[in-house]
PDB file of N, CA and C in Angstrom:
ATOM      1  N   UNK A   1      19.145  13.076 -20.551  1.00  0.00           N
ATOM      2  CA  UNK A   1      20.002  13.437 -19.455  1.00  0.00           C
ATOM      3  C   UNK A   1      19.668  12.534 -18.271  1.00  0.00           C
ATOM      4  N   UNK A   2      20.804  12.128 -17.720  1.00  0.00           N
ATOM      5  CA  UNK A   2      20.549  10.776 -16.214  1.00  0.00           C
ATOM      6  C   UNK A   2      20.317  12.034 -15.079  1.00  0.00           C
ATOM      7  N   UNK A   3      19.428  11.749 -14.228  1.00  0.00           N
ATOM      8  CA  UNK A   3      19.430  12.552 -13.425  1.00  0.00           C
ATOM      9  C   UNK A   3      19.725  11.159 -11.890  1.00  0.00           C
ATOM     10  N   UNK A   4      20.625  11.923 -11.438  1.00  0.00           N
ATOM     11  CA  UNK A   4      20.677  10.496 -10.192  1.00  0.00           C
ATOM     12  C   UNK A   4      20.096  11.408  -9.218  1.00  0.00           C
ATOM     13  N   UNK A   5      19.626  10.018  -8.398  1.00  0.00           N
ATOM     14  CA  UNK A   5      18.842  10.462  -7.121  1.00  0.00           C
ATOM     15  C   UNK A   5      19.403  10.141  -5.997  1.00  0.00           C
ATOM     16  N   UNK A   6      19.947  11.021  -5.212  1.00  0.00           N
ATOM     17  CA  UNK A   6      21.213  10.670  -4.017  1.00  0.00           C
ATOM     18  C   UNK A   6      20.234  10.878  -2.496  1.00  0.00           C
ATOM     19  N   UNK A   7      19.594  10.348  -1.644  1.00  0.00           N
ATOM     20  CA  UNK A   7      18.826  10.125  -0.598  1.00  0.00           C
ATOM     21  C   UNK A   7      19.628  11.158   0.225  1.00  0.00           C
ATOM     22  N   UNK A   8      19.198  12.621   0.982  1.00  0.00           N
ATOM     23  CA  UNK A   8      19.562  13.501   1.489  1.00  0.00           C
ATOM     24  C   UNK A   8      19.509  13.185   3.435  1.00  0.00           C
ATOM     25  N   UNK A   9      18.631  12.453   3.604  1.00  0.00           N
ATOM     26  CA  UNK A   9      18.128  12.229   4.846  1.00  0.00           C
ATOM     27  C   UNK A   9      18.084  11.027   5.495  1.00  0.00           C
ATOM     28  N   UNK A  10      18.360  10.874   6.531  1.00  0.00           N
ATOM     29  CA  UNK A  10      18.186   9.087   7.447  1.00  0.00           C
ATOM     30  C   UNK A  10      17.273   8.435   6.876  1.00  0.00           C
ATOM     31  N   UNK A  11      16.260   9.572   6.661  1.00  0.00           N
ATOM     32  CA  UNK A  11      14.399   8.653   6.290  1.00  0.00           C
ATOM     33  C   UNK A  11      14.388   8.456   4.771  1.00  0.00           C
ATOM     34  N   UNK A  12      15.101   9.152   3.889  1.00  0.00           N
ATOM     35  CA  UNK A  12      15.457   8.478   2.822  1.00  0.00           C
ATOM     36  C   UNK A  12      15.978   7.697   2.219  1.00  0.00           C
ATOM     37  N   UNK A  13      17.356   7.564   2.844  1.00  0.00           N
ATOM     38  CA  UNK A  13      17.914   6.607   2.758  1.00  0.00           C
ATOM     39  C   UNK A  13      17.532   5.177   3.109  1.00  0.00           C
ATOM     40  N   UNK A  14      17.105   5.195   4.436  1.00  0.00           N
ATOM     41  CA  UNK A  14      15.901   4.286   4.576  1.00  0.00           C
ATOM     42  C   UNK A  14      15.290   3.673   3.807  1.00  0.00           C
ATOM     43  N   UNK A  15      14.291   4.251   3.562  1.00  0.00           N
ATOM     44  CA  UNK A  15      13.263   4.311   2.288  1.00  0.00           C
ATOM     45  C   UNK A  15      14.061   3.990   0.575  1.00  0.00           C
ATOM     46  N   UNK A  16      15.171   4.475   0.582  1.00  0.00           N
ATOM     47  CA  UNK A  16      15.872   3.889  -0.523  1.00  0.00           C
ATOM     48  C   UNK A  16      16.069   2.568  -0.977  1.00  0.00           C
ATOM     49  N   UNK A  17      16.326   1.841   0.305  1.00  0.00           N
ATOM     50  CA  UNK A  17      17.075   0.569   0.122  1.00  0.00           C
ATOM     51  C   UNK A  17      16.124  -0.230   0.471  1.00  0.00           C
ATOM     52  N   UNK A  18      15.010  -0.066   1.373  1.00  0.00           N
ATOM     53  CA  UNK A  18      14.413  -1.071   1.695  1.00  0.00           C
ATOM     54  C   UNK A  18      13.446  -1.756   0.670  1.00  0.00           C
ATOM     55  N   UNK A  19      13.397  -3.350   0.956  1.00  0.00           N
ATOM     56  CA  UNK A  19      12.398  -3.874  -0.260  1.00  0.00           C
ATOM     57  C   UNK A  19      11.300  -3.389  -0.496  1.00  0.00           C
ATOM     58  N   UNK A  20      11.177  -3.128  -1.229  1.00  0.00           N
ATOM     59  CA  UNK A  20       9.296  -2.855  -1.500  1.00  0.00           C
ATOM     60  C   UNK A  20       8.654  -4.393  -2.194  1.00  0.00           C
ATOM     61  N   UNK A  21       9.515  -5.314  -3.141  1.00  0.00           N
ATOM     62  CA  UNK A  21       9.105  -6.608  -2.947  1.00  0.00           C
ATOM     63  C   UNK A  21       9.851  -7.569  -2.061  1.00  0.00           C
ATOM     64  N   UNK A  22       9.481  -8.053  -1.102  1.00  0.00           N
ATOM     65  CA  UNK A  22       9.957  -9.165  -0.147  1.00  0.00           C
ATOM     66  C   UNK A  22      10.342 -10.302  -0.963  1.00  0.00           C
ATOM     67  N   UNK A  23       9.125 -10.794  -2.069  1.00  0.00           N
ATOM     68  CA  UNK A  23       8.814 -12.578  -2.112  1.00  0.00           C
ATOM     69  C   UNK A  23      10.429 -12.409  -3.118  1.00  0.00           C
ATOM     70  N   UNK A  24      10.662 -10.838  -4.037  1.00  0.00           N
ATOM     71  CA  UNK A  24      11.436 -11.418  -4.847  1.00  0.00           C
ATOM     72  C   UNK A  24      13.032  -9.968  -4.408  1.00  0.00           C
ATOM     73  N   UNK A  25      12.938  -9.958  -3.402  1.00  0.00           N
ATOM     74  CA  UNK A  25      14.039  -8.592  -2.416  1.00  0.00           C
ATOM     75  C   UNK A  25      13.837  -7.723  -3.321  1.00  0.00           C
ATOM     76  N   UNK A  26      13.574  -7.359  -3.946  1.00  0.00           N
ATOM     77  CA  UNK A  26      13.248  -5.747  -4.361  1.00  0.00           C
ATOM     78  C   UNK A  26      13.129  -4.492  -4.270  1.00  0.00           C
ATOM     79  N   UNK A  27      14.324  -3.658  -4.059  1.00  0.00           N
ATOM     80  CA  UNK A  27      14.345  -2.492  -3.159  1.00  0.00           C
ATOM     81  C   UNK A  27      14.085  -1.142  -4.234  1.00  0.00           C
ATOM     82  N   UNK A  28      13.552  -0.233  -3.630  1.00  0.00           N
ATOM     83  CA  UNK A  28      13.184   0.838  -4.534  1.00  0.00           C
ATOM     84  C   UNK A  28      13.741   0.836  -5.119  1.00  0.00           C
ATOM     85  N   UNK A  29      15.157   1.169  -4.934  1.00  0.00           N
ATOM     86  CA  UNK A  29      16.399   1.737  -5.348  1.00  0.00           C
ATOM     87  C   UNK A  29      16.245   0.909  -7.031  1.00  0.00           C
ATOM     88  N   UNK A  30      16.461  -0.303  -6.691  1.00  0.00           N
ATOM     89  CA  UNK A  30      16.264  -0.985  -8.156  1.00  0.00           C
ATOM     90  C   UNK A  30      15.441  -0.882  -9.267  1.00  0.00           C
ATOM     91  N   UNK A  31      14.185  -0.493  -8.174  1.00  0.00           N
ATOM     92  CA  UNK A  31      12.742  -0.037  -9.541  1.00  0.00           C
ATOM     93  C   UNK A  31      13.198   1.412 -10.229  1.00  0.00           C
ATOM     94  N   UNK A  32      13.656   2.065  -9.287  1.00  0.00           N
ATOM     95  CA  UNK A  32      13.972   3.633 -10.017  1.00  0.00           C
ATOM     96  C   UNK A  32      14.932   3.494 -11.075  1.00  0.00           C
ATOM     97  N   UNK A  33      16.221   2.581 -10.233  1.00  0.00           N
ATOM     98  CA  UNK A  33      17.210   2.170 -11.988  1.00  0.00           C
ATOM     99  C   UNK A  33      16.195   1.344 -13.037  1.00  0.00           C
ATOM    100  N   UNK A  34      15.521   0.665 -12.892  1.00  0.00           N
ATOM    101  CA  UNK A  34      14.958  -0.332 -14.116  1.00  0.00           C
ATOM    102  C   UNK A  34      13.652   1.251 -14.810  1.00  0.00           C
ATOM    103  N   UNK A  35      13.448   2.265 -14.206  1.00  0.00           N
ATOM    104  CA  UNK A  35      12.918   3.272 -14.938  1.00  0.00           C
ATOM    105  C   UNK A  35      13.859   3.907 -15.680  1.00  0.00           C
ATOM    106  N   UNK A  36      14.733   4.801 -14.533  1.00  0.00           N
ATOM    107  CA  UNK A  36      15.430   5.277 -15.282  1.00  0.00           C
ATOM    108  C   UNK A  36      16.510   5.136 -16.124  1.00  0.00           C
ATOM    109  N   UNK A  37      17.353   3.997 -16.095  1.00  0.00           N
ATOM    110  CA  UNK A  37      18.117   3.394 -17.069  1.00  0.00           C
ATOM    111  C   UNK A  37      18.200   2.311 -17.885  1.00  0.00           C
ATOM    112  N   UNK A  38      16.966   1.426 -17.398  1.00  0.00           N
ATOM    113  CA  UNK A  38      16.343   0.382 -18.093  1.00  0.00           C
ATOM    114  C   UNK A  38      15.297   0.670 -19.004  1.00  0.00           C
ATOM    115  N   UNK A  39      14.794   1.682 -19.050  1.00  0.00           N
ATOM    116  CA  UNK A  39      13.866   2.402 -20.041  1.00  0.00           C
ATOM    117  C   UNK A  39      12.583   1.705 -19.394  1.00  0.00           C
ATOM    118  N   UNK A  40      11.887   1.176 -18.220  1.00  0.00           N
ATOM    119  CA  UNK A  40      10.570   0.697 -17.940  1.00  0.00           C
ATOM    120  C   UNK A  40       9.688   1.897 -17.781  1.00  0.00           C
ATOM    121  N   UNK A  41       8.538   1.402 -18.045  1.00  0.00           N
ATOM    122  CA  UNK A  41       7.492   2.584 -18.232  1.00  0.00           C
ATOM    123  C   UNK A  41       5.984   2.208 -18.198  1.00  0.00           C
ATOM    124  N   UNK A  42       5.769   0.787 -17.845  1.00  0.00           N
ATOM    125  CA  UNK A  42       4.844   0.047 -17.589  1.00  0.00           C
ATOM    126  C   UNK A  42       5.194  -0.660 -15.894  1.00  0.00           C
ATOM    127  N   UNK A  43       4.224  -1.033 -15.413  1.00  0.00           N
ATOM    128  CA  UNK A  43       4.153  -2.121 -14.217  1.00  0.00           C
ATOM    129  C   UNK A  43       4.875  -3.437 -14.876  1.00  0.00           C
ATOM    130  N   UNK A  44       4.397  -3.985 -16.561  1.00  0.00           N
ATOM    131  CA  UNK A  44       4.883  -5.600 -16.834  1.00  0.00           C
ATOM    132  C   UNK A  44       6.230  -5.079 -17.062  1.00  0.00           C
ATOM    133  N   UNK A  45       6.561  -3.760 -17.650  1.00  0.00           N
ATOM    134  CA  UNK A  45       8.331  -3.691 -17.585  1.00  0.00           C
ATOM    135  C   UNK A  45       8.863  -4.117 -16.407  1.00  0.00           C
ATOM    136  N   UNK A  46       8.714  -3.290 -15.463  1.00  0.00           N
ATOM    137  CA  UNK A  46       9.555  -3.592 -14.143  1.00  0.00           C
ATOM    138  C   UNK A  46       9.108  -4.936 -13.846  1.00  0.00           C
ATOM    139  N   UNK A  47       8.173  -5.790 -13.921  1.00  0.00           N
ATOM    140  CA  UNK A  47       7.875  -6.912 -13.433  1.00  0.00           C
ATOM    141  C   UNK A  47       9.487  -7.834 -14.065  1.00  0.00           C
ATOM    142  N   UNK A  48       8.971  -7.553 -15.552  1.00  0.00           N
ATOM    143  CA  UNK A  48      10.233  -8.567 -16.201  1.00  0.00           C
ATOM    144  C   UNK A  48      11.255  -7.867 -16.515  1.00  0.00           C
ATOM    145  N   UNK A  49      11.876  -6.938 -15.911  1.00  0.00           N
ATOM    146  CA  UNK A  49      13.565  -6.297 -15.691  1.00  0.00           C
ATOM    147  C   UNK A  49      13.472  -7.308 -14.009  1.00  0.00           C
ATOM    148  N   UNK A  50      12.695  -6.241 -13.023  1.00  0.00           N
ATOM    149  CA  UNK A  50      13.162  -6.833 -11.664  1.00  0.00           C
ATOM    150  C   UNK A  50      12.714  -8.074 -11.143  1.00  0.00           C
ATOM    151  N   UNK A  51      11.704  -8.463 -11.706  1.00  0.00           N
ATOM    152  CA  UNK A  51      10.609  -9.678 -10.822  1.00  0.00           C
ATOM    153  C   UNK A  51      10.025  -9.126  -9.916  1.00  0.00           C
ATOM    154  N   UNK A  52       9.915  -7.556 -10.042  1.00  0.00           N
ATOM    155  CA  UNK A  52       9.532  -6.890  -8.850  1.00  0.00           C
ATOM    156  C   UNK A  52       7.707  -7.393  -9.481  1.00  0.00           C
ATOM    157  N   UNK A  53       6.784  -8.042  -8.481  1.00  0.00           N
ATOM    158  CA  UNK A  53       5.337  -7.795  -7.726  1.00  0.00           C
ATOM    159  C   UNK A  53       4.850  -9.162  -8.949  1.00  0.00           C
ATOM    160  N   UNK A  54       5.880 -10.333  -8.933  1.00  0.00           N
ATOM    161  CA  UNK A  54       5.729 -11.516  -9.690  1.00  0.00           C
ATOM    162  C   UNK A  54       5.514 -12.555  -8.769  1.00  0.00           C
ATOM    163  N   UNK A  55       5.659 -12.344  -7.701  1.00  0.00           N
ATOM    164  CA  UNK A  55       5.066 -13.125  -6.614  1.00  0.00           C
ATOM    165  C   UNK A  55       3.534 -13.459  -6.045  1.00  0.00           C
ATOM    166  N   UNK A  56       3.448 -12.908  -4.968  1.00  0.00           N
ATOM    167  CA  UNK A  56       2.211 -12.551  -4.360  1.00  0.00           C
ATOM    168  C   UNK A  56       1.618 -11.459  -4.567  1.00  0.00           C
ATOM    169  N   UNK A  57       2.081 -10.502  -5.186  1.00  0.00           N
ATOM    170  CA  UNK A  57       1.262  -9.411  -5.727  1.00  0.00           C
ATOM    171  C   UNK A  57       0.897  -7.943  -4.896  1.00  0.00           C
ATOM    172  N   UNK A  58       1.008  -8.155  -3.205  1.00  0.00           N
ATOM    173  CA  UNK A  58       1.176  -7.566  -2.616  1.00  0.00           C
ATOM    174  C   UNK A  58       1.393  -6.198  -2.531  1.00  0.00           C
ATOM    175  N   UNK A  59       2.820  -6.255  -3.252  1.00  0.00           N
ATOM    176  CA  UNK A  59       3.590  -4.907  -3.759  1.00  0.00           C
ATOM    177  C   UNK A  59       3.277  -4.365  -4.651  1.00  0.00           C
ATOM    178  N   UNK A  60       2.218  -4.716  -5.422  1.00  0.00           N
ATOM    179  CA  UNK A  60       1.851  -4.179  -6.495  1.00  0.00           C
ATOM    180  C   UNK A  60       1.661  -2.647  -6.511  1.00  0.00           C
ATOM    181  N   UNK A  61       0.815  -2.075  -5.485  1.00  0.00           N
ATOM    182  CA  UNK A  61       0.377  -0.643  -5.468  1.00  0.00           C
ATOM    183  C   UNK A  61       1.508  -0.030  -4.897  1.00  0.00           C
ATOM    184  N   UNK A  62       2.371  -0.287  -4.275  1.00  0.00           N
ATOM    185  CA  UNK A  62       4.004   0.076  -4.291  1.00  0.00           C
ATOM    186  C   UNK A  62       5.085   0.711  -5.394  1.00  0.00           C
ATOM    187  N   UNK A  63       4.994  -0.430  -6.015  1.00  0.00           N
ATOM    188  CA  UNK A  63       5.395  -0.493  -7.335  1.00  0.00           C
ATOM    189  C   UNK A  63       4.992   0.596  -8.508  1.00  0.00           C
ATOM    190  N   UNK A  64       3.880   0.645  -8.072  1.00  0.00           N
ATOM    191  CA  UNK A  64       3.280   1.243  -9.044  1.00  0.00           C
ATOM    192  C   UNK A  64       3.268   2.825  -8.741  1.00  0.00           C
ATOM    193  N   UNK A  65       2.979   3.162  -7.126  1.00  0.00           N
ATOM    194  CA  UNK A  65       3.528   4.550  -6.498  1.00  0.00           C
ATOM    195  C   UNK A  65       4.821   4.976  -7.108  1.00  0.00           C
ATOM    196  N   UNK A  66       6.058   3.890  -7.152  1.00  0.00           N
ATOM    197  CA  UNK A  66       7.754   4.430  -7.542  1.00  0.00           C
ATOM    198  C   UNK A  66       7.457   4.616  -8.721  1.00  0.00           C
ATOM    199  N   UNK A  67       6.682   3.814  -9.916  1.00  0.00           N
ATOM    200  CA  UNK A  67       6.410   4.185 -11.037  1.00  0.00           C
ATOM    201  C   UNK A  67       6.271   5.445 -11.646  1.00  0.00           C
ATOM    202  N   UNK A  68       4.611   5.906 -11.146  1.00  0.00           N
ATOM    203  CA  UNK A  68       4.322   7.152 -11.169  1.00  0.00           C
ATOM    204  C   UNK A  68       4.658   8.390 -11.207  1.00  0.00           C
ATOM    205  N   UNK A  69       5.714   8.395  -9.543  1.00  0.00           N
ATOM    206  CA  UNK A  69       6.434   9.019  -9.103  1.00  0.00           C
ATOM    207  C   UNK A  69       7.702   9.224 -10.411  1.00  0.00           C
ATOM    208  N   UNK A  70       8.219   8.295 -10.812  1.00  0.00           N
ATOM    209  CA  UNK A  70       9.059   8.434 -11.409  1.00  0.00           C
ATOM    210  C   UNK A  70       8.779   8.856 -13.235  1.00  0.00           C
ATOM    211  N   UNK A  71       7.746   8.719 -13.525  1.00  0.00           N
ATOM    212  CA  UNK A  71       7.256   9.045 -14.719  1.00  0.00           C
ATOM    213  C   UNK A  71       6.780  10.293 -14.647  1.00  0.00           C
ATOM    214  N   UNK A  72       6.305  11.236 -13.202  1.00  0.00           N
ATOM    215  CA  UNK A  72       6.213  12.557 -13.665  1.00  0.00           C
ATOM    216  C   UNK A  72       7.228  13.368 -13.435  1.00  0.00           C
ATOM    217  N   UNK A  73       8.427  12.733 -12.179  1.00  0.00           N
ATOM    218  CA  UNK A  73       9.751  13.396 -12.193  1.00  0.00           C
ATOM    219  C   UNK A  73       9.965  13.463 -13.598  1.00  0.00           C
ATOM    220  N   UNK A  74      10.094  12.558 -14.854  1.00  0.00           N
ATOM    221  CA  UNK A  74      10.582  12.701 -15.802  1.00  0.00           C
ATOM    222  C   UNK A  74      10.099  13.056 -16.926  1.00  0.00           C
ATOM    223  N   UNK A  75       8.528  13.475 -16.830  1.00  0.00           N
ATOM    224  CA  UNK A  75       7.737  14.455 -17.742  1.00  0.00           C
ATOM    225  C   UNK A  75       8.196  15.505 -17.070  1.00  0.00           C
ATOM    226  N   UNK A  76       8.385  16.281 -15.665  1.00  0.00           N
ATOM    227  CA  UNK A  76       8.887  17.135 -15.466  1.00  0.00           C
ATOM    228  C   UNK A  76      10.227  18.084 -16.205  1.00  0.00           C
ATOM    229  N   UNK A  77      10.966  16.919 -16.114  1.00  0.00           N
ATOM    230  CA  UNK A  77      12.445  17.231 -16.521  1.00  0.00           C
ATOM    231  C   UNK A  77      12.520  17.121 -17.715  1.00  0.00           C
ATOM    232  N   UNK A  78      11.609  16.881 -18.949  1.00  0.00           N
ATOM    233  CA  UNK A  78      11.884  17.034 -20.063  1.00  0.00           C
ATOM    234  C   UNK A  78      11.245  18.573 -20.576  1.00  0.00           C
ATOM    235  N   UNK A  79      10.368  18.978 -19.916  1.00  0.00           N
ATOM    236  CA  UNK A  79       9.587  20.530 -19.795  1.00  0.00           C
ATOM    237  C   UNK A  79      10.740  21.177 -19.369  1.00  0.00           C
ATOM    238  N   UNK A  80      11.688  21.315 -18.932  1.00  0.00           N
ATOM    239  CA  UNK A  80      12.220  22.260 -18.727  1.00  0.00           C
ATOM    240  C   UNK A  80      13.118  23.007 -19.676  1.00  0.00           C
ATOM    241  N   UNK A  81      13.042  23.991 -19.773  1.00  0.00           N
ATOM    242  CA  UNK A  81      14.027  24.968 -20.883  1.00  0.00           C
ATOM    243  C   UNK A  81      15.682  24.786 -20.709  1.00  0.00           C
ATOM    244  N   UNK A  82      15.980  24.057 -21.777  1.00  0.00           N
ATOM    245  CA  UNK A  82      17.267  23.748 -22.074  1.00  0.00           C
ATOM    246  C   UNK A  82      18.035  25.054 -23.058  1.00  0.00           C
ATOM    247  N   UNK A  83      19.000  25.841 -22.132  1.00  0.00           N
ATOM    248  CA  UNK A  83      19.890  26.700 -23.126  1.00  0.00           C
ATOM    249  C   UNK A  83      21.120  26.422 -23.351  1.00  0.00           C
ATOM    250  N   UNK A  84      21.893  25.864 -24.715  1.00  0.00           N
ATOM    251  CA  UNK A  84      23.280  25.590 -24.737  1.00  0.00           C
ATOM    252  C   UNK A  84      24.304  26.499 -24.734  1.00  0.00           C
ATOM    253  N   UNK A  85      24.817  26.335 -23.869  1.00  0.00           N
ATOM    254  CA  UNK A  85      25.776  27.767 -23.575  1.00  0.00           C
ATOM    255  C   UNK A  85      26.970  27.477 -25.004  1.00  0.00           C
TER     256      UNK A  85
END
């Protein structure tokens, strides 16, 4: 199941779009699609879907925060009790 993530707030939205890699423009927004619909699930996935943290390296612990973040949203959402009506 796609679950989209729609930014509720100024400070999210914000935070949505802005790069998290500079050297190669890389905005969250993109790492969360290359998880969630690109199937990445490693740091070298997203590296070679986005070029996200193939630069200077910088962004690395960035990267790796949206990662996380996004790998237990989606251990989350597979725990949950599915009833087919």
């Amino acid at each position: 199941m796609l679950h989209l993530y729609l930014p509720t707030t100024a400070v999210e939205m914000k935070n949505h779009f802005i790069n998290i890699c500079e050297c190669k423009s890389v905005s969250r927004s993109e790492i969360i699609k290359s998880i969630r619909t690109g199937g990445c699930q490693t740091i070298i996935d997203i590296q070679n879907i986005t070029g996200a943290s193939t630069g200077c390296g910088r962004c690395k612990p960035k990267v790796l925060e949206v990662l996380m973040q996004e790998l237990r949203r989606k251990n989350s959402d597979d725990k949950q009790l599915q009833i087919p009506f």
